[in-house]
Protein backbone atom coordinates (compact mmCIF):
# COMPACT_ATOMS: atom_id res chain seq x y z
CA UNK A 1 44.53 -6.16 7.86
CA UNK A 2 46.39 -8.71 10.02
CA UNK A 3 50.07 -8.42 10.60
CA UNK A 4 50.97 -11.04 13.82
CA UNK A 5 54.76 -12.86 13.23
CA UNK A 6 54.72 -16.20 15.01
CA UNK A 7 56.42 -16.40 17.94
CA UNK A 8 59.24 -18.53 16.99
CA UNK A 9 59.93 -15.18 14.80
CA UNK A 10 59.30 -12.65 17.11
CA UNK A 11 62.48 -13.26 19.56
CA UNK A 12 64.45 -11.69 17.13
CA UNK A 13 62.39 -8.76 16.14
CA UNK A 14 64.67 -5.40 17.80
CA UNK A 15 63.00 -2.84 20.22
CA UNK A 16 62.35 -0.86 17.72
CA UNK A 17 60.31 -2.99 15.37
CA UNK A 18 57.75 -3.66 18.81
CA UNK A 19 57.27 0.01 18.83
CA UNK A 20 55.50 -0.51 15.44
CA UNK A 21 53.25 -3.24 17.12
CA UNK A 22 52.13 -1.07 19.40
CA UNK A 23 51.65 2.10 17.49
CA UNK A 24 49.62 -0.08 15.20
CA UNK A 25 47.86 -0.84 18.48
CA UNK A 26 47.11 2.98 18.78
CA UNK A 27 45.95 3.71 15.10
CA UNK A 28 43.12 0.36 15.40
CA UNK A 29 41.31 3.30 18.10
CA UNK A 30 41.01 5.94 15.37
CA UNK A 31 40.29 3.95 12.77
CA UNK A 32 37.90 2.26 15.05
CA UNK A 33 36.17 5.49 16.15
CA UNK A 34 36.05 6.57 12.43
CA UNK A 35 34.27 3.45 11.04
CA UNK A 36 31.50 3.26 13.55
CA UNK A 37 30.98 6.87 13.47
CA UNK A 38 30.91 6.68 9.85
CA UNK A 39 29.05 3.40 10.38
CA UNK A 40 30.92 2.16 6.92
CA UNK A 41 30.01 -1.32 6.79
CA UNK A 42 30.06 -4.34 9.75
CA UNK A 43 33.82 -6.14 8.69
CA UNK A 44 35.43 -2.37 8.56
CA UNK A 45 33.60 -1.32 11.80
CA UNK A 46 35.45 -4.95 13.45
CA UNK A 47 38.52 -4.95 11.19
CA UNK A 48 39.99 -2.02 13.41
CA UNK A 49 38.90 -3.56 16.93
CA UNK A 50 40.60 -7.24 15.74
CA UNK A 51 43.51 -5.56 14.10
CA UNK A 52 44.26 -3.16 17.44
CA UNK A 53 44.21 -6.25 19.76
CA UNK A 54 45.78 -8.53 17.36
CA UNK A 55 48.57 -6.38 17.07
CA UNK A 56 48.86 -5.72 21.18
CA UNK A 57 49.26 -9.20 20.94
CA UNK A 58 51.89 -9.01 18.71
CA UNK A 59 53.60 -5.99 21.24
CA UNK A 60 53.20 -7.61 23.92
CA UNK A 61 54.93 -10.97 22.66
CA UNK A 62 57.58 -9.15 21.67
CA UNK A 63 58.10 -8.30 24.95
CA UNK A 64 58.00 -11.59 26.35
CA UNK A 65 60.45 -12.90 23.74
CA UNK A 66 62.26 -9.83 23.05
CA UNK A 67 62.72 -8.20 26.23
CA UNK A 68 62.61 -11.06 28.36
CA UNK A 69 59.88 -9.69 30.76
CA UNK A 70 57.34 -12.17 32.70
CA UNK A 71 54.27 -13.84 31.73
CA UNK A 72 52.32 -11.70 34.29
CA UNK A 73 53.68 -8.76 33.14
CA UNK A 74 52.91 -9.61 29.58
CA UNK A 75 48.90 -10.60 30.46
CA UNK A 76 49.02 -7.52 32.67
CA UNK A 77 49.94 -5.01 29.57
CA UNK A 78 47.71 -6.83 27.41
CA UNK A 79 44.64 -6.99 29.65
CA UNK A 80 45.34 -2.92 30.93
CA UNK A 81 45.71 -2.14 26.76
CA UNK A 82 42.10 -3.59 26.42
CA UNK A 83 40.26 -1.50 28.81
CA UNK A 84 42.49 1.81 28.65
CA UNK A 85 42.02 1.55 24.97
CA UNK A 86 38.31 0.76 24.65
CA UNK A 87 37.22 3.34 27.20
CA UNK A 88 39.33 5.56 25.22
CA UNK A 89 37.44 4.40 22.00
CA UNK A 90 33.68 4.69 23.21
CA UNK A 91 34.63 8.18 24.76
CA UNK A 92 36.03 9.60 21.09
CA UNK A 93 32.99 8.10 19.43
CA UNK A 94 30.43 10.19 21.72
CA UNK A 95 32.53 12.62 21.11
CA UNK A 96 33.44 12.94 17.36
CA UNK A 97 28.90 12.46 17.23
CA UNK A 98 28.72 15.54 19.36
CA UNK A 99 30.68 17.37 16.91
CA UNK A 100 28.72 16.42 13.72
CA UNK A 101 25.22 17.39 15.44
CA UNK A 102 26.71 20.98 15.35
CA UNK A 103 27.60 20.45 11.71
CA UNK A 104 31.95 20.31 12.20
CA UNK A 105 32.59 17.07 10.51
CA UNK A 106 37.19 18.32 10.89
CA UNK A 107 37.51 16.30 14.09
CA UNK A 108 35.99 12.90 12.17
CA UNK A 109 38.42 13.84 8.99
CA UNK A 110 41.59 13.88 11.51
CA UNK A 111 40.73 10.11 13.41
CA UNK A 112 40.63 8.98 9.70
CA UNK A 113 43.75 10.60 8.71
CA UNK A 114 45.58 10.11 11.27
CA UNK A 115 44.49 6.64 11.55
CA UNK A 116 46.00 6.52 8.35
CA UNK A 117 49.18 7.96 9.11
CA UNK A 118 49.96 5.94 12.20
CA UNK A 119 49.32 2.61 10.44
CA UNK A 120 51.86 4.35 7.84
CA UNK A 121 54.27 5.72 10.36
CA UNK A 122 54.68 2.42 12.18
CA UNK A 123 56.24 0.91 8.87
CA UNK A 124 58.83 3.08 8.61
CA UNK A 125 61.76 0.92 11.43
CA UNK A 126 61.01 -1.66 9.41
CA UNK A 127 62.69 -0.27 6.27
CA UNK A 128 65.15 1.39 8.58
CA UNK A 129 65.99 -2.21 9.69
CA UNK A 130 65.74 -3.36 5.86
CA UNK A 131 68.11 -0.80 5.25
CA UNK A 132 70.70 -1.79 7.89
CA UNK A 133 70.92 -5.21 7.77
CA UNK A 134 69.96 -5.34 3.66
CA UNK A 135 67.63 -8.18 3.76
CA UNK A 136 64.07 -8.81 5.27
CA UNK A 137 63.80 -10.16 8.69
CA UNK A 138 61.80 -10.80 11.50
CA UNK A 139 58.46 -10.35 9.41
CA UNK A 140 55.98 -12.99 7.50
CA UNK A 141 55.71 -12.25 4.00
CA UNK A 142 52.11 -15.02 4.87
CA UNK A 143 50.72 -12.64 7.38
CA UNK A 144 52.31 -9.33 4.95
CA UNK A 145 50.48 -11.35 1.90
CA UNK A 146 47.01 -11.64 4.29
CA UNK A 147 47.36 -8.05 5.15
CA UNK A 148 47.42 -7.10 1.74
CA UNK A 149 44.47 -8.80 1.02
CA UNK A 150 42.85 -7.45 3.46
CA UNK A 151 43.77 -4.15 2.11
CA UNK A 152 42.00 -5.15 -1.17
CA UNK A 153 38.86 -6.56 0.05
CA UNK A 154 38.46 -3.35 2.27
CA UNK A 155 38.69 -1.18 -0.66
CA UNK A 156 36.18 -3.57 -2.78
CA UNK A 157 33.76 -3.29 0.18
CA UNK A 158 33.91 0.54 -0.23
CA UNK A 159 33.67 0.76 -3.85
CA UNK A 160 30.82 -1.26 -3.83
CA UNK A 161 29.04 1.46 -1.15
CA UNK A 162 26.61 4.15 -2.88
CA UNK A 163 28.98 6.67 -1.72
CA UNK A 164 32.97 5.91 -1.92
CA UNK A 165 34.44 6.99 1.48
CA UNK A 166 38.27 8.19 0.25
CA UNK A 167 39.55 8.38 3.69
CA UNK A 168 39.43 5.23 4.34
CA UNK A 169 40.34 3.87 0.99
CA UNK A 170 43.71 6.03 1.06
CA UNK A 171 44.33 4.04 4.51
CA UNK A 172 43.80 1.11 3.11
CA UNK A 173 45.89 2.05 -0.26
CA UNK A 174 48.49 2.66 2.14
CA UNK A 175 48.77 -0.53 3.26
CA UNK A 176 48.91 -2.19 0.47
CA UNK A 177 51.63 -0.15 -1.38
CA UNK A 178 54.24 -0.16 1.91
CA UNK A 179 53.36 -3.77 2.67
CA UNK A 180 54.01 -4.86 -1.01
CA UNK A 181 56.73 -2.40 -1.33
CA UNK A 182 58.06 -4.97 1.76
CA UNK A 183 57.26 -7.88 -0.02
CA UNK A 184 58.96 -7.13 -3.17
CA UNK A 185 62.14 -5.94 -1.11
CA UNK A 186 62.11 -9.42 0.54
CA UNK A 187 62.28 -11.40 -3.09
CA UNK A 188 65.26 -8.96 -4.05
CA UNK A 189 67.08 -8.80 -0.94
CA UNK A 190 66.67 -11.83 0.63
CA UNK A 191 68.55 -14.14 -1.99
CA UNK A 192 71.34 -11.93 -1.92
CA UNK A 193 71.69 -11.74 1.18
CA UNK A 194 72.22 -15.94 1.33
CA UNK A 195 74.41 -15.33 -1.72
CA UNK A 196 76.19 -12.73 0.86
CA UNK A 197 76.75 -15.00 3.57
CA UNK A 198 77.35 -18.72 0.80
CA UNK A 199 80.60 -16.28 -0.09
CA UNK A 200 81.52 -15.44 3.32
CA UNK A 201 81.27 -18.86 4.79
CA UNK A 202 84.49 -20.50 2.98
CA UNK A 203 86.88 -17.29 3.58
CA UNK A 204 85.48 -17.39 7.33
CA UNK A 205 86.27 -21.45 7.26
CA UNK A 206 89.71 -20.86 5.59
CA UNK A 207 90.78 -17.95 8.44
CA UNK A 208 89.69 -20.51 10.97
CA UNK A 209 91.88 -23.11 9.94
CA UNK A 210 94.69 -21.50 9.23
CA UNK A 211 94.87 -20.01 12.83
CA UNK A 212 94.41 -23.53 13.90
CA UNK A 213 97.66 -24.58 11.95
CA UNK A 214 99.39 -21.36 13.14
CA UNK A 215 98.56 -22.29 16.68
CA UNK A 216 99.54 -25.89 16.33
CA UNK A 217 102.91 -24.31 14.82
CA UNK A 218 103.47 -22.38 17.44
CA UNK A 219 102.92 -25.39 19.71
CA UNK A 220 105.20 -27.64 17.98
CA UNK A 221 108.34 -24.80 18.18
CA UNK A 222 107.71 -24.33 21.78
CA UNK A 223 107.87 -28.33 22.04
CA UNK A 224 111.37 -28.26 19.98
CA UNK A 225 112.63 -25.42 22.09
CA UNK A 226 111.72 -27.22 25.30
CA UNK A 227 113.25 -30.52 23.52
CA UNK A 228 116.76 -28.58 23.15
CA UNK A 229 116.62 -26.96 26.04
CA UNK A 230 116.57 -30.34 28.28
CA UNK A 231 119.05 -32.09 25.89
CA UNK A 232 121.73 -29.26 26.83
């Protein structure tokens, strides 16, 4: 799953659509710590690690675009998110195996569920934000259409295992219903939102110039008055 806007996209993305970013930033550490733990299969194990960082990326561009803040301080979150987070990762994966070996397999269950959830979760101020403004924006249906691919492939890869690992396969199934539940939103909004603002733009046009003519109205009756005025 990939989900990075381009930046030329990502000025106008609000505060709280960068909290998504980074919560998707947080889920790519359980989901990480579940697949190697559960050692699923090589691309799952380093589709968590490049999804995490791909989407600080996307948090902490946000940032620089969004909220203004400097360079530095952009590298700085980014480069502090990589070893917080991956020190943070190896630790819950010695950790989780130290459960197992005493037979307790809940703890692994709740990093892939909550993995899960998060990636979930973070979707929602996007449809809050659909929901306000009644169109799609600030997102890439390309990198919404690659992320549901990924989705797909994912589940293939597990299907194709000798034992199907449903945890995971509901994350993934997530995914792939909220993303194209996006998608589809964009294809019905979207239009109607241009047909929204095509009927708006000659009323808007029409006010405008008639408040010019008013004004130049105005002008020429304070010209007459001033005419009259000198004439007596």
């Amino acid at each position: 799953m990939v989900d990075v806007d381009p930046p030329s996209k990502l000025w106008r993305v609000s505060c709280s659509l960068s909290s998504s970013r980074f919560i998707w930033s947080v889920s790519g550490i359980f989901l990480g710590t579940y697949a190697i733990v559960q050692n699923i299969n090589i691309p799952i194990i380093i589709q968590p690690q490049a999804f995490g960082a791909l989407a600080a990326v996307s948090f902490v561009q946000c940032l620089y675009y969004g909220s203004k803040r400097s360079r530095r301080y952009c590298v700085g979150i980014f480069v502090s998110y990589c070893i917080l987070f991956a020190a943070i990762e190896v630790g819950m994966v010695y950790a989780v195996r130290a459960t197992l070996r005493t037979g307790n397999t809940k703890l692994l269950r709740f990093f892939g569920v909550f993995s899960g959830v998060l990636i979930c979760v973070a979707l929602i101020p996007q449809f809050i934000e659909i929901y306000k403004l009644r169109e799609v924006k600030g997102i890439s249906l390309l990198f919404l259409t690659v992320d549901i691919s990924g989705g797909v492939f994912s589940i293939l890869s597990l299907a194709f295992k000798k034992e199907m690992d449903w945890v995971a396969a509901i994350t993934f199934l997530g995914v792939i219903v909220l993303d194209g539940a996006i998608v589809v939103l964009a294809f019905i909004l979207n239009p109607r939102a241009k047909r929204r603002r095509r009927a708006d733009a000659p009323s808007s046009t029409g006010s405008s110039q008639d408040s010019a003519v008013a004004t130049m109205s105005e002008q020429g009756a304070d010209l007459s008055r001033s005419s009259g005025e000198k004439a007596v």
